[in-house]
Protein backbone atom coordinates (compact mmCIF):
# COMPACT_ATOMS: atom_id res chain seq x y z
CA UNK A 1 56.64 -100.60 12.69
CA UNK A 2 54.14 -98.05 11.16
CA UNK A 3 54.94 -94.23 11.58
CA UNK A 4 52.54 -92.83 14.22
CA UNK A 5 50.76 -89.10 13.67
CA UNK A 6 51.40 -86.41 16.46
CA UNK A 7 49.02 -84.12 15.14
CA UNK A 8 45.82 -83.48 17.01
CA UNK A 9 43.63 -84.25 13.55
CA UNK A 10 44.59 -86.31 10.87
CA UNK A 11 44.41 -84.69 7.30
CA UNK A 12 41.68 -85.46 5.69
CA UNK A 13 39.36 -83.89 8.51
CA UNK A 14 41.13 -80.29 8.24
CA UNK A 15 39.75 -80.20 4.25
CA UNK A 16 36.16 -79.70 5.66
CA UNK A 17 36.71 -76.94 7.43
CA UNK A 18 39.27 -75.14 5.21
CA UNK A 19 36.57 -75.01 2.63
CA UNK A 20 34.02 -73.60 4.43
CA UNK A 21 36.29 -71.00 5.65
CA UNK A 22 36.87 -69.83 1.94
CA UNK A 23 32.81 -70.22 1.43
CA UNK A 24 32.28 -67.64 3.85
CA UNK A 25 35.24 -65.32 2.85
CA UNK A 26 33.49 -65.52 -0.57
CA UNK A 27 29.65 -64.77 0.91
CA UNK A 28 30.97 -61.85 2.85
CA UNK A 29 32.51 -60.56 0.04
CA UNK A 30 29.53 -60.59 -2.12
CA UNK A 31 27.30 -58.93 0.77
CA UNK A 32 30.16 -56.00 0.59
CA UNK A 33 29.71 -55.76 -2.95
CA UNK A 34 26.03 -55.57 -3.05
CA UNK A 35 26.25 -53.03 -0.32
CA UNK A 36 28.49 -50.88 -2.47
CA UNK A 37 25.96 -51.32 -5.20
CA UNK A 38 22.97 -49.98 -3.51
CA UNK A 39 24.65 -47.39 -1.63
CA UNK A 40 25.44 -46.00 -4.99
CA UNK A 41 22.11 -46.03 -6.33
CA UNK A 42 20.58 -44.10 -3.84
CA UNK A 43 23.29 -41.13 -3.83
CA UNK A 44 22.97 -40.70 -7.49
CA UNK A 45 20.77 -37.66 -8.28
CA UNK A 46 16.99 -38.23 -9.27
CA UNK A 47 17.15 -37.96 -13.40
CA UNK A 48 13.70 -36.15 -14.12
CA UNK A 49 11.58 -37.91 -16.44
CA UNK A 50 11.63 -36.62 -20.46
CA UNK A 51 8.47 -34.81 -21.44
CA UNK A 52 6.49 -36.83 -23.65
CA UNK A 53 5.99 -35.16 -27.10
CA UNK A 54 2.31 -35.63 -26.68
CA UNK A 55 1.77 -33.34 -23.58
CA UNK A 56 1.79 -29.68 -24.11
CA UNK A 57 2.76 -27.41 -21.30
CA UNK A 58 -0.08 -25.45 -20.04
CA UNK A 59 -0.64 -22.00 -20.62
CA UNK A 60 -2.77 -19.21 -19.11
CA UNK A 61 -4.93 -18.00 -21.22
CA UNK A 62 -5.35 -14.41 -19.44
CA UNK A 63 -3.11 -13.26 -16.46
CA UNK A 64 -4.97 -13.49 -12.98
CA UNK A 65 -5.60 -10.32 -11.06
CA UNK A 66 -3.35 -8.89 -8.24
CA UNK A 67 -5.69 -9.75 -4.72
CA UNK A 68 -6.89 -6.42 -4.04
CA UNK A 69 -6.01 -5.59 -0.09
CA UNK A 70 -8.59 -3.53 2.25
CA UNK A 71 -7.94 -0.31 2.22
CA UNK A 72 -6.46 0.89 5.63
CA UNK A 73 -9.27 2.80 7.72
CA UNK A 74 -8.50 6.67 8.78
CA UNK A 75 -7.47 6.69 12.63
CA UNK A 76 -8.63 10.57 12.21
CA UNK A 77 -8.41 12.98 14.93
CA UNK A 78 -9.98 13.40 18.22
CA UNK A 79 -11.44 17.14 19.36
CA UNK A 80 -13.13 18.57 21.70
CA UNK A 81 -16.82 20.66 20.49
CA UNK A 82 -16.40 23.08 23.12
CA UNK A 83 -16.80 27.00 21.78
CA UNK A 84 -17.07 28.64 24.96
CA UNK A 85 -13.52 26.49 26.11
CA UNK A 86 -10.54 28.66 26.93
CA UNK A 87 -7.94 25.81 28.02
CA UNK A 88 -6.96 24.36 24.23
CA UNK A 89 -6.89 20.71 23.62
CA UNK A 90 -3.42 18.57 23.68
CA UNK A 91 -3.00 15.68 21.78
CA UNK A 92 -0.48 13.35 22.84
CA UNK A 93 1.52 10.89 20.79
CA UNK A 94 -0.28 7.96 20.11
CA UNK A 95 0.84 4.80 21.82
CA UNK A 96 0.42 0.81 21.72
CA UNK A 97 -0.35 -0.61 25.11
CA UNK A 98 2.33 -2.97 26.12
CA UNK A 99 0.04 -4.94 28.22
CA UNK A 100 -3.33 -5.05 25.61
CA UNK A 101 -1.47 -3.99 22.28
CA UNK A 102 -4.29 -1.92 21.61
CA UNK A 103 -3.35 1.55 19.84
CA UNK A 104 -4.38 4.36 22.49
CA UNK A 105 -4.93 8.39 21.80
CA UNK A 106 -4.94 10.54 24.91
CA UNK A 107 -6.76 13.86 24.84
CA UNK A 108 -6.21 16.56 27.41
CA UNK A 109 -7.85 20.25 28.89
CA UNK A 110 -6.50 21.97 31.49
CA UNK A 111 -3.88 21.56 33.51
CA UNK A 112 -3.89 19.46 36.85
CA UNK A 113 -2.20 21.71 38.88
CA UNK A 114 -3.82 25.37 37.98
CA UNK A 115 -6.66 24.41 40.67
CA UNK A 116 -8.64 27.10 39.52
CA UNK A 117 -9.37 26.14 36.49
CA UNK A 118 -10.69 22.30 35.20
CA UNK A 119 -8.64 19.51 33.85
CA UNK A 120 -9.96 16.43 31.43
CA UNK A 121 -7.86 13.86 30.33
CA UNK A 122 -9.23 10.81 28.73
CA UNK A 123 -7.85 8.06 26.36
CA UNK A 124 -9.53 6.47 23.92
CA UNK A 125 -8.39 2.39 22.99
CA UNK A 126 -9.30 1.48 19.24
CA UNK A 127 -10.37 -2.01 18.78
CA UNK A 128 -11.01 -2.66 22.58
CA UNK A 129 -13.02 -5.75 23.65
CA UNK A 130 -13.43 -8.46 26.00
CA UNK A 131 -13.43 -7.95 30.11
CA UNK A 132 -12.00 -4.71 30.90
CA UNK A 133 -9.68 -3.72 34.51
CA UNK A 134 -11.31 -2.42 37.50
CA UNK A 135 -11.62 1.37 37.06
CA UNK A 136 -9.60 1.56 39.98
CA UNK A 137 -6.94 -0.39 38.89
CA UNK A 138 -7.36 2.04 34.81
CA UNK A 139 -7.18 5.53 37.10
CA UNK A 140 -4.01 4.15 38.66
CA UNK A 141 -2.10 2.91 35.73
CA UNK A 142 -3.34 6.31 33.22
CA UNK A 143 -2.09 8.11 36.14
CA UNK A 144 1.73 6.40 36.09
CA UNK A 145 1.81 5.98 32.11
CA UNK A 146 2.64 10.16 31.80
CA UNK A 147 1.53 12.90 34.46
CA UNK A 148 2.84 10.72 37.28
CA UNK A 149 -0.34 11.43 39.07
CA UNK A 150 -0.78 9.27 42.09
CA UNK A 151 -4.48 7.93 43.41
CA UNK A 152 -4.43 8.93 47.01
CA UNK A 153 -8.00 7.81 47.75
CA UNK A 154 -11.23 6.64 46.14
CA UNK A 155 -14.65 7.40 46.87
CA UNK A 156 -18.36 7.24 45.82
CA UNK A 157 -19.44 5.28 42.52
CA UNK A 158 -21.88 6.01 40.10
CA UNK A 159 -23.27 5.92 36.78
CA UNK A 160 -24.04 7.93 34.40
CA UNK A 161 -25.58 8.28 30.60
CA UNK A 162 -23.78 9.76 27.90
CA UNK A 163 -23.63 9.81 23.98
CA UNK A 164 -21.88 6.66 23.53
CA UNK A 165 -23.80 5.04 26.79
CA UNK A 166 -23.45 4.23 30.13
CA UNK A 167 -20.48 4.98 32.08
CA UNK A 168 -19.20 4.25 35.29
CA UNK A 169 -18.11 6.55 37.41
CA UNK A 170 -15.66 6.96 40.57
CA UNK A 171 -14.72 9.66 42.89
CA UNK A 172 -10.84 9.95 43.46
CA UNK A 173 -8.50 12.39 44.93
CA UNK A 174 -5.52 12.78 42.73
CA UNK A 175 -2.50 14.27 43.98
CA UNK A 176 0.42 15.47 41.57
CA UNK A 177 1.97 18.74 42.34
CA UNK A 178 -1.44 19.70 43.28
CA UNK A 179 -4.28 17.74 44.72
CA UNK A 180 -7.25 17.26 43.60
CA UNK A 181 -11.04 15.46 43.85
CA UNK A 182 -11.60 14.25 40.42
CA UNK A 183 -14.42 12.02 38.57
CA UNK A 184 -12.72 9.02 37.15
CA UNK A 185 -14.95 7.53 34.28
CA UNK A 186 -14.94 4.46 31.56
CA UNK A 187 -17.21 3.30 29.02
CA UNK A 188 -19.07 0.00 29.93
CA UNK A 189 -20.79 -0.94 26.79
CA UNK A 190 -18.89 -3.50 24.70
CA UNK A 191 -17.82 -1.94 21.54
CA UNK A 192 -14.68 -1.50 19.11
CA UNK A 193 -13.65 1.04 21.12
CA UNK A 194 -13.20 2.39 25.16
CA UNK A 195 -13.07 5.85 26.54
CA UNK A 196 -11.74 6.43 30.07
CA UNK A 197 -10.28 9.03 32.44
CA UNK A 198 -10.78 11.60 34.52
CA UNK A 199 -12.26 15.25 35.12
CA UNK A 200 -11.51 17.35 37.92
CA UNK A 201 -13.70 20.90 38.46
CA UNK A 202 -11.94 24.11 39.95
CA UNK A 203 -11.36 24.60 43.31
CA UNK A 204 -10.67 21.24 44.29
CA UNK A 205 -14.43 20.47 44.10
CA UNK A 206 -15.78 17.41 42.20
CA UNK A 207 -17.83 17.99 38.71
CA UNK A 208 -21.03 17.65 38.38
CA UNK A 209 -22.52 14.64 36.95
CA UNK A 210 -23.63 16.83 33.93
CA UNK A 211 -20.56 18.88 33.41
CA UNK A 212 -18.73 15.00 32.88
CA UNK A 213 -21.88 14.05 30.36
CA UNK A 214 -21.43 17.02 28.65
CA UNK A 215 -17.64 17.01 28.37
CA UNK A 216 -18.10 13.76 26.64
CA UNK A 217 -21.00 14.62 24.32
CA UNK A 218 -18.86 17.42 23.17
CA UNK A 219 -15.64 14.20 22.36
CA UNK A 220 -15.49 14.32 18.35
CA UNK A 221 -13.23 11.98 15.82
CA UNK A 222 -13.18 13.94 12.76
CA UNK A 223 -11.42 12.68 9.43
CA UNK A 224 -11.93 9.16 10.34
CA UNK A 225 -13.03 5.77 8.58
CA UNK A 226 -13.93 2.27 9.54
CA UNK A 227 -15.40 0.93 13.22
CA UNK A 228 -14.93 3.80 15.48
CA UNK A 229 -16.16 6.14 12.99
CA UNK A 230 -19.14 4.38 12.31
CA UNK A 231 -19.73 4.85 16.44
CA UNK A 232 -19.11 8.55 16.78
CA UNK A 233 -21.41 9.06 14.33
CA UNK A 234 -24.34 6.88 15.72
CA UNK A 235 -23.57 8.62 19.02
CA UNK A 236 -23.63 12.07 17.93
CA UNK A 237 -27.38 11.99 17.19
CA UNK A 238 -28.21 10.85 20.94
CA UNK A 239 -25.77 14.04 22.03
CA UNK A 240 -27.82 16.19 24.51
CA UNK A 241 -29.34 19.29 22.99
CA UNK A 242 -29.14 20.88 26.80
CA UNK A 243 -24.86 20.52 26.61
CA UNK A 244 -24.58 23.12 23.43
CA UNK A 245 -24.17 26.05 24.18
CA UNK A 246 -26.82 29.00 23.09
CA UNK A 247 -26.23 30.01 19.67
CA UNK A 248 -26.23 34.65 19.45
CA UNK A 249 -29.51 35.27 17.88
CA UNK A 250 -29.01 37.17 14.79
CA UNK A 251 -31.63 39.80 15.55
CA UNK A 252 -30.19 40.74 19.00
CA UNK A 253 -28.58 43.79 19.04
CA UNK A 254 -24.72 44.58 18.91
CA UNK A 255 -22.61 45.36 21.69
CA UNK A 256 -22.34 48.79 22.03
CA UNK A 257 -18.42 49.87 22.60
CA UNK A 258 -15.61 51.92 21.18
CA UNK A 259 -15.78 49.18 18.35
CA UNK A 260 -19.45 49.41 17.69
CA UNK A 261 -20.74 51.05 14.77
CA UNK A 262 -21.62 55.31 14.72
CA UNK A 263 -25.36 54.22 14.66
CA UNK A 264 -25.88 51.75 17.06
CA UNK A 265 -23.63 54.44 19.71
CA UNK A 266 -25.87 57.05 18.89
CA UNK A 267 -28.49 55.04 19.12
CA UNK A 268 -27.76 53.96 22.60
CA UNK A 269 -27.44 57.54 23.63
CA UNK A 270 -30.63 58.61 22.57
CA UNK A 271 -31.72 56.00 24.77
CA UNK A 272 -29.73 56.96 27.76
């Protein structure tokens, strides 16, 4: 009787599939290799290319010139053209404006809370443009910045000319240790610069229209270069001529005193 197979397949179909098997162990294989390869390849450094012999390197004929940088304009000094002034002018340190970033010089006369005498304080903001606060909303925030003056109340507007143009104007009581009715003013023309503040008169009166013109006629920037300079000088030849003050005549006589000379004393007692 012929031996019978227990096996599931006979032999000659498990050949098949045992090559196959090593075809694909050998494909995989070369894939891994290749992979290798290429991965190689592209972590090597770049080799620069050799120069050819036949191109020269280029060579300036004549070195070019530094860039030549504007010269930085003079922020000069502001003043006050007041002769007949007793209170001196302060100067504070100039500041940047954390809220405009525009560099700001404060000027001041007087002080606030001697009411018989008056106070101006104004700032001027270099490079100033576009829409400009409320002067409300300036008085109040030039009032907090330093003095810690306080605006208690507001009252007529107006408008007035001046040297560098049209201003408006605002009456305000300020209160610090003192209080006082003050003019609060600011520039309204549109130009590299703006001037605002305030000017209160003595005895807790409000200035005159003209004594604020003429405070601001007599506002000088002297040592300075560039836009601002340009527009002091422009404004300074539409100052008032009624805001100086009389020049002595040099014909009139001298005062007559202990420090006057022998002539002019005997002089006046000749006359007497």
């Amino acid at each position: 009787m012929p031996f019978d197979r227990t096996d599931d397949e006979p032999a000659p179909a498990r050949l098949p599939l045992l090559g196959l098997s090593l075809k694909l162990a050998a494909a995989c294989g070369a894939v891994a290799l290749l992979a290798l390869l290429a991965r190689g390849r592209s972590e090597a450094p770049p080799v620069a290319p050799e120069p050819s012999a036949a191109e020269a390197p280029f060579v300036p004929s004549a070195v070019a010139a530094p860039a030549r940088t504007a010269a930085p304009s003079l922020p000069g000094r502001l003043g006050l053209d007041e002769p007949e002034a007793i209170d001196p002018v302060r100067l504070e340190p100039v500041r940047l404006n954390p809220v405009t970033g525009l560099r700001e010089e404060t000027l001041a006369r007087g002080d606030f809370d001697a009411i018989e005498s008056s106070a101006l304080r104004l700032t001027l903001a270099r490079e100033a443009g576009g829409e400009a606060p409320s002067l409300f909303v300036t008085l109040v925030r030039r009032g907090a910045d330093g003095p810690g003056i306080a605006v208690v109340r507001t009252g007529i507007r107006g408008r007035i000319d001046t040297k560098f143009g049209p201003i408006v104007t605002l009456e305000a009581t300020l209160a610090g240790a003192a209080r006082r009715v003050c003019t609060g003013f600011a520039t309204l023309t549109a130009a590299p610069l703006r001037i605002d503040g305030w000017l209160c008169a003595p005895l807790a009166q409000p200035p005159e229209p003209r004594a604020l013109a003429c405070a601001l006629d007599a506002l000088t920037l002297e040592g300075a270069d560039g836009p601002a300079a340009d527009l002091f000088r422009a404004a300074e030849t539409r100052r008032d001529p009624g805001c100086r003050p009389p020049q002595p005549s040099a014909a009139a006589d001298p005062p007559v005193g202990r420090t006057g000379s022998i002539r002019a004393r005997r002089a006046a007692a000749g006359r007497g």
